[in-house]
N, C-alpha and C. Protein backbone atom coordinates (compact mmCIF):
# COMPACT_ATOMS: atom_id res chain seq x y z
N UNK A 1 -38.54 20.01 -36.81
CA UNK A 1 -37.93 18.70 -36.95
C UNK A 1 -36.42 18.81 -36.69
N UNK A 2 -35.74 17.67 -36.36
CA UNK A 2 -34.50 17.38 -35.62
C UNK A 2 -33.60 17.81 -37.06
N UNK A 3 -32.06 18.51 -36.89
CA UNK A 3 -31.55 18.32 -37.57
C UNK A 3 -30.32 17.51 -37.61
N UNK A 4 -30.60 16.16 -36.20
CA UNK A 4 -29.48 15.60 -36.24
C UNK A 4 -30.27 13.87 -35.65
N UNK A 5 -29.72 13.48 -36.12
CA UNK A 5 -30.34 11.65 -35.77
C UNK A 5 -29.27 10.81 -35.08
N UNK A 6 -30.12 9.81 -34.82
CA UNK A 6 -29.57 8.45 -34.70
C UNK A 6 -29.85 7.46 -35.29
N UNK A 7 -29.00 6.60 -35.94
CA UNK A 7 -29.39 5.48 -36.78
C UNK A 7 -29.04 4.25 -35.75
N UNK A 8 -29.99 2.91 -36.00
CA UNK A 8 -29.84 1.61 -35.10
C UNK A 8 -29.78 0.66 -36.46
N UNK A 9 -28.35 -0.32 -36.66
CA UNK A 9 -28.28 -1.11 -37.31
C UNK A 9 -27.74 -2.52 -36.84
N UNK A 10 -28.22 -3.59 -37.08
CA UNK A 10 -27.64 -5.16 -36.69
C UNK A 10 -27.01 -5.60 -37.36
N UNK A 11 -26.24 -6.43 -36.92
CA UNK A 11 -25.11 -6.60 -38.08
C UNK A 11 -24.50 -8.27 -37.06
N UNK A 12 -24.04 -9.30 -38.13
CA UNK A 12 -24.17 -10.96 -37.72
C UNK A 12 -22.77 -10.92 -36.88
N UNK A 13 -21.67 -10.19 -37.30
CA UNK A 13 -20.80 -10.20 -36.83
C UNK A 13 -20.04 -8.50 -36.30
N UNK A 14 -18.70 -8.81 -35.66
CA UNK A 14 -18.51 -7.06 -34.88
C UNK A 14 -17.47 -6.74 -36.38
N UNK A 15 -16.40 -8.08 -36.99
CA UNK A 15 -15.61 -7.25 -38.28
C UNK A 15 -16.26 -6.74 -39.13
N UNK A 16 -17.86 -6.86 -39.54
CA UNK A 16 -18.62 -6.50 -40.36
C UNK A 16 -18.77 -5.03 -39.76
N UNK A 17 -19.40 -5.36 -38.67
CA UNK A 17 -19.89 -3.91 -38.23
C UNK A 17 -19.27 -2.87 -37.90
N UNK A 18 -17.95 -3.20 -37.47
CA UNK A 18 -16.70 -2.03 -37.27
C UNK A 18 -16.45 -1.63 -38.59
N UNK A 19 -16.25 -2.54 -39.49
CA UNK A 19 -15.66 -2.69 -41.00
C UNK A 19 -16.97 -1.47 -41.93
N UNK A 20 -18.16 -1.37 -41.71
CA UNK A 20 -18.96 -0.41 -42.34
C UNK A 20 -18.69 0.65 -41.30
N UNK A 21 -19.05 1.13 -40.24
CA UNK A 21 -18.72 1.88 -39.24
C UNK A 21 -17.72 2.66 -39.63
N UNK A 22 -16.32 2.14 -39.71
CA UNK A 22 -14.97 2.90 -39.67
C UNK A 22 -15.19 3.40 -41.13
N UNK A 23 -16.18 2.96 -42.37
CA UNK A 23 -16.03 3.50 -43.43
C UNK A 23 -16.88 4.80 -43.49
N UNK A 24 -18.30 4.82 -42.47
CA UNK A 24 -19.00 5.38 -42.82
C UNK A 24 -18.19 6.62 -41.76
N UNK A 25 -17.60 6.70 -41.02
CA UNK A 25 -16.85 7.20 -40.26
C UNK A 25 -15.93 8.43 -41.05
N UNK A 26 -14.81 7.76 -42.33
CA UNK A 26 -14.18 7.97 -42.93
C UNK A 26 -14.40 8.81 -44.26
N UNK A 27 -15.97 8.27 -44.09
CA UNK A 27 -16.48 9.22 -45.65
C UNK A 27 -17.60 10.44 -44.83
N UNK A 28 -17.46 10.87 -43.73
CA UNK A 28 -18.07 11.50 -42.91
C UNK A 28 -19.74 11.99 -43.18
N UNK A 29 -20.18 10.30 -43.17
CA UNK A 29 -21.48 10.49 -43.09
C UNK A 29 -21.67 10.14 -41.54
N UNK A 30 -21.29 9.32 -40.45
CA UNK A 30 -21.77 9.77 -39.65
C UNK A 30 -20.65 10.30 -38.46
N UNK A 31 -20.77 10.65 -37.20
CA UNK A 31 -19.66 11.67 -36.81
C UNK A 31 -18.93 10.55 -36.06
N UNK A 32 -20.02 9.61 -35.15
CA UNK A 32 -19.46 8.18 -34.01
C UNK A 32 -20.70 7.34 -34.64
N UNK A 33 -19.89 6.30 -34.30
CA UNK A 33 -20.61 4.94 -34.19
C UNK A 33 -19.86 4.05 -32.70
N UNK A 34 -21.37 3.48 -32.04
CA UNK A 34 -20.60 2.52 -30.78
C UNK A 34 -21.25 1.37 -31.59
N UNK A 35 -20.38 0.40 -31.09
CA UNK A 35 -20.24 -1.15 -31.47
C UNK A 35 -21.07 -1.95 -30.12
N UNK A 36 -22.11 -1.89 -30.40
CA UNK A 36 -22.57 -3.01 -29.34
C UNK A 36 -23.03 -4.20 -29.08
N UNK A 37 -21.81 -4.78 -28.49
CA UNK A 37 -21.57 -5.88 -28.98
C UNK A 37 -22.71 -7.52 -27.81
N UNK A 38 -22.68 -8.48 -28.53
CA UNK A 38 -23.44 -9.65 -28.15
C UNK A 38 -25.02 -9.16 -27.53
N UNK A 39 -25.80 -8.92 -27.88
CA UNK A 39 -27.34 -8.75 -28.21
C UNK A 39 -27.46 -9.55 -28.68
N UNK A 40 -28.81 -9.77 -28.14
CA UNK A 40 -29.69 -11.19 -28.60
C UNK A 40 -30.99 -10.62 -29.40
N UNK A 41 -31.52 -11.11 -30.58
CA UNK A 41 -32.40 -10.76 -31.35
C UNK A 41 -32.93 -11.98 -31.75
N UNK A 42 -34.69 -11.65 -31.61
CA UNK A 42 -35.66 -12.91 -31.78
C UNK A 42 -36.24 -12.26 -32.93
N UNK A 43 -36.43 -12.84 -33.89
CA UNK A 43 -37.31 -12.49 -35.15
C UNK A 43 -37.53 -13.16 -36.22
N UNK A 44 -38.41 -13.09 -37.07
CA UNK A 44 -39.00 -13.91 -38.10
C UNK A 44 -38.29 -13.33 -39.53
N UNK A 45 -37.79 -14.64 -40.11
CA UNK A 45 -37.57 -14.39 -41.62
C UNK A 45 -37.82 -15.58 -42.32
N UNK A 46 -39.02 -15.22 -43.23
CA UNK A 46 -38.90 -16.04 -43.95
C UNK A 46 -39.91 -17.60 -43.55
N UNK A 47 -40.35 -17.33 -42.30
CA UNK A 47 -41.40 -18.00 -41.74
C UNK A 47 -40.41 -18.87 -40.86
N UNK A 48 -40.01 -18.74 -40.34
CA UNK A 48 -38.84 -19.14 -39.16
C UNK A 48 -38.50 -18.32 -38.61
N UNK A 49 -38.88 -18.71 -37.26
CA UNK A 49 -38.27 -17.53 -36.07
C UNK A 49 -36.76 -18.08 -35.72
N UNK A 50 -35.90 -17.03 -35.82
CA UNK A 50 -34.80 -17.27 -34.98
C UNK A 50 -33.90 -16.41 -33.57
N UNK A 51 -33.40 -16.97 -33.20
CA UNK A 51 -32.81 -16.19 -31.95
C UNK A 51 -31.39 -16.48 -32.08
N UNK A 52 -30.95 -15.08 -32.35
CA UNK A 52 -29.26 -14.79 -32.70
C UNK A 52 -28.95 -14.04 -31.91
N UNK A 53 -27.22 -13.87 -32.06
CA UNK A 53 -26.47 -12.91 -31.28
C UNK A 53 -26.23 -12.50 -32.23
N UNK A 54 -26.40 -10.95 -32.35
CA UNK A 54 -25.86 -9.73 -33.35
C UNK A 54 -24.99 -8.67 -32.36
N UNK A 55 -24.73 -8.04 -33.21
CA UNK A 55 -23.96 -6.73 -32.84
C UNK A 55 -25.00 -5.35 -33.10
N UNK A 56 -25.31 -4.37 -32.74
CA UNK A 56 -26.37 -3.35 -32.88
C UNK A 56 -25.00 -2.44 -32.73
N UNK A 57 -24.56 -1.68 -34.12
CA UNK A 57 -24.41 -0.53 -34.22
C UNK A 57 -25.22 0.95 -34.69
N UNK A 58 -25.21 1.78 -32.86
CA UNK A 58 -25.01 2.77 -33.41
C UNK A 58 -24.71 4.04 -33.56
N UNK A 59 -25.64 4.90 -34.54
CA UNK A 59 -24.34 5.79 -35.31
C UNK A 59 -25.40 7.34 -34.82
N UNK A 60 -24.51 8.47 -34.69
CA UNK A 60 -24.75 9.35 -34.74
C UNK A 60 -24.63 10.68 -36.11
N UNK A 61 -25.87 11.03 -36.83
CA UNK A 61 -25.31 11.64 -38.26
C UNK A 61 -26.21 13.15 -37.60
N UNK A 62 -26.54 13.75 -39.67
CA UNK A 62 -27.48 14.93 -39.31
C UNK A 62 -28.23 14.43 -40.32
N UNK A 63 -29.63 14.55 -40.37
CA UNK A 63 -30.67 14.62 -40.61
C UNK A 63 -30.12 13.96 -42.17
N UNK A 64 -30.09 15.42 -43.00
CA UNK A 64 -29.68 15.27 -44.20
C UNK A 64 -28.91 13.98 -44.77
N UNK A 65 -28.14 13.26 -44.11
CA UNK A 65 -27.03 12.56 -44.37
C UNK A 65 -28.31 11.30 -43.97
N UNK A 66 -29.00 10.60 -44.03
CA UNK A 66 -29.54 9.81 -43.36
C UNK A 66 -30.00 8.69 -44.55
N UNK A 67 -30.57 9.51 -45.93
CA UNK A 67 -30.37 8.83 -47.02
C UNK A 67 -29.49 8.22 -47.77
N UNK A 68 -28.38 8.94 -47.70
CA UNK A 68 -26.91 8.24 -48.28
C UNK A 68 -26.23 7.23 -46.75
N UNK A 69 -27.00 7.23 -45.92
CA UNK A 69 -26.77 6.38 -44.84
C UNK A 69 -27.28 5.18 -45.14
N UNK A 70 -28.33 5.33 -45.53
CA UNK A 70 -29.13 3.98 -45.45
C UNK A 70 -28.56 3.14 -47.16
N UNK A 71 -28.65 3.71 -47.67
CA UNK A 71 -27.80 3.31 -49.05
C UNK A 71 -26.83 2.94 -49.05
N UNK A 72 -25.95 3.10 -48.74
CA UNK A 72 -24.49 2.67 -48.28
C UNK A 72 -24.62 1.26 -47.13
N UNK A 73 -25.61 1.68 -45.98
CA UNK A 73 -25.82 0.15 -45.54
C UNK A 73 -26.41 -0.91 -46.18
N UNK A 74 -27.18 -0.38 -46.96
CA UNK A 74 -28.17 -1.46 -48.18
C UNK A 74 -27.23 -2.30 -48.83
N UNK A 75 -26.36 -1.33 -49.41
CA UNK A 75 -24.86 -1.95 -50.54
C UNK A 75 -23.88 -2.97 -49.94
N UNK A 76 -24.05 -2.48 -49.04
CA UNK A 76 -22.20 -3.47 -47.83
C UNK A 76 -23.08 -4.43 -47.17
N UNK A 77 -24.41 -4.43 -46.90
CA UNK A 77 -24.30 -4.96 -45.40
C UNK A 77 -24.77 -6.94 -45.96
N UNK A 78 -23.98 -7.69 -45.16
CA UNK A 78 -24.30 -8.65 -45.90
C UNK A 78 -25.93 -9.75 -45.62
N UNK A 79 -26.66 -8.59 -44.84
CA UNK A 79 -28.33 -9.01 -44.89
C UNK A 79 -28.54 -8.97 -45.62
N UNK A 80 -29.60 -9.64 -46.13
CA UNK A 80 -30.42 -9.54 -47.29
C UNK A 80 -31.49 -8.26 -47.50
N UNK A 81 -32.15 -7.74 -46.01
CA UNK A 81 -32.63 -6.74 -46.10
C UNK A 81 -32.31 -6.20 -44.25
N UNK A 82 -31.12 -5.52 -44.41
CA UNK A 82 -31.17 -5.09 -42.80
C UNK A 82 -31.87 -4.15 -42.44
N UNK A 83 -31.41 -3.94 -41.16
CA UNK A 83 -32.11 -3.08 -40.50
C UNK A 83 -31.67 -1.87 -40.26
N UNK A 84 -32.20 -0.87 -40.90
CA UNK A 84 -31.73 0.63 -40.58
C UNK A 84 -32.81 1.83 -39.90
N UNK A 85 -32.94 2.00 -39.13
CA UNK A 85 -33.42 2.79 -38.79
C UNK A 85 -32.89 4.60 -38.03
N UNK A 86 -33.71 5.20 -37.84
CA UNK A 86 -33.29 6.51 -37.59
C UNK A 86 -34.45 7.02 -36.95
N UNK A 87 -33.60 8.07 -35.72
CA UNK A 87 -34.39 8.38 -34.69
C UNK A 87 -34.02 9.96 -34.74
N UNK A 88 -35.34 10.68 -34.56
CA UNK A 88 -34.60 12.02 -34.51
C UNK A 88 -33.69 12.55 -33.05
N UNK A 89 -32.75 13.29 -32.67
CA UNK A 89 -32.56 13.73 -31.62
C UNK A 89 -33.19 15.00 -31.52
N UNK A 90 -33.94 14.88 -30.17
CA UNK A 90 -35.12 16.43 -29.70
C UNK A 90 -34.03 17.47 -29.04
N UNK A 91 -33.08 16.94 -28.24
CA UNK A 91 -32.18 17.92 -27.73
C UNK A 91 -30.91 17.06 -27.30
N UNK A 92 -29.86 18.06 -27.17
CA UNK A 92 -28.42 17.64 -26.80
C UNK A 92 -27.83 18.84 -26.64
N UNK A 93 -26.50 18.03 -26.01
CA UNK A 93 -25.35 19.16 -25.55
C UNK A 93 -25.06 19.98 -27.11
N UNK A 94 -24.89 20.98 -26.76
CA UNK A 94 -24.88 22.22 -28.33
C UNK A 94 -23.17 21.82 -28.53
N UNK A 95 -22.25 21.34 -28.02
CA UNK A 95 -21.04 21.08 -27.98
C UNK A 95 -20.90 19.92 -28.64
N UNK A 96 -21.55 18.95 -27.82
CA UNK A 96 -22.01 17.62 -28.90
C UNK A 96 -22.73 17.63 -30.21
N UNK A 97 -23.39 18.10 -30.69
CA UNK A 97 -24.09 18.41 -31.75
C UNK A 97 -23.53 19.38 -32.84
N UNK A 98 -22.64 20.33 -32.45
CA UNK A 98 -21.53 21.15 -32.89
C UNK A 98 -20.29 20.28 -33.77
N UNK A 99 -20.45 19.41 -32.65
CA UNK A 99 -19.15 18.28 -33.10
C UNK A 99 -19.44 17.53 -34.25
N UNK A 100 -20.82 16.79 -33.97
CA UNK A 100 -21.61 16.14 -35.26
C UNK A 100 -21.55 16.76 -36.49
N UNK A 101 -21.94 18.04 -36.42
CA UNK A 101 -21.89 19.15 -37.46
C UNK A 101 -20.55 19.34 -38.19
N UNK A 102 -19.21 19.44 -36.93
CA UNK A 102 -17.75 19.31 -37.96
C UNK A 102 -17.25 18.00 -38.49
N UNK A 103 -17.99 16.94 -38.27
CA UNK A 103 -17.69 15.55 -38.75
C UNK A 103 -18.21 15.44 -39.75
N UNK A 104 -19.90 16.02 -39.78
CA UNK A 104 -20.20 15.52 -41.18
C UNK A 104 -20.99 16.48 -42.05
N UNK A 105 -20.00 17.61 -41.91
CA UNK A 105 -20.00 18.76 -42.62
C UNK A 105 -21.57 19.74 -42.87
C-alpha cells in the first residue's frame, strides 16, 4: 500500500478553500494544495438536485496524515457534510515524494 496520497475536496467558494489549504499547508499536514478553480458539480442533497460552481481543492499528503486530514476538513469546512476523499499514489518522481516527506514530516 501507498505511503503517500491524494486528497479531492469541494469547497462553495476559492477564500474558503485557499483559507483551509494555506492552514493545512502551515500545520504540515499536507505538502501542496492546487486551487481549482470554477467546476461545475451536479448532485443531490437532500432530495434536490443542484448544479453549482465549486472550487475542487487538491492536496498532496502521506498516507498517515490522511485522518487528521479529514478531521480538520470536517471542523472548518462550511458543508454540512463535505467531500473528502483520498487516493493512493502507485508511483512518482522519488524527488517529488521526498519533498512530500520534508513537508509533512
Amino acid at each position: 500500500m501507498s505511503e503517500y496520497i491524494v486528497l479531492l475536496s469541494t469547497f462553495p467558494s476559492e477564500d474558503e478553500a485557499e483559507k483551509l489549504g494555506t492552514e493545512m499547508v502551515k500545520k504540515g499536514l499536507v505538502a501542496c494544495v492546487n486551487l481549482v478553480p470554477k467546476i461545475r458539480s451536479i448532485y443531490k442533497w437532500k432530495e434536490k438536485v443542484y448544479n453549482e460552481e465549486e472550487i475542487l481543492l487538491i492536496m498532496k499528503s502521506r498516507k498517515e496524515k490522511s485522518k487528521e486530514i479529514i478531521e480538520f476538513i470536517n471542523n472548518n469546512h462550511s458543508y454540512e457534510v463535505p467531500e473528502v476523499i483520498s487516493l493512493s499514489i502507485s508511483s512518482g518522481s522519488k524527488r517529488y515524494l521526498a519533498w512530500i516527506d520534508e513537508n509533512c514530516g
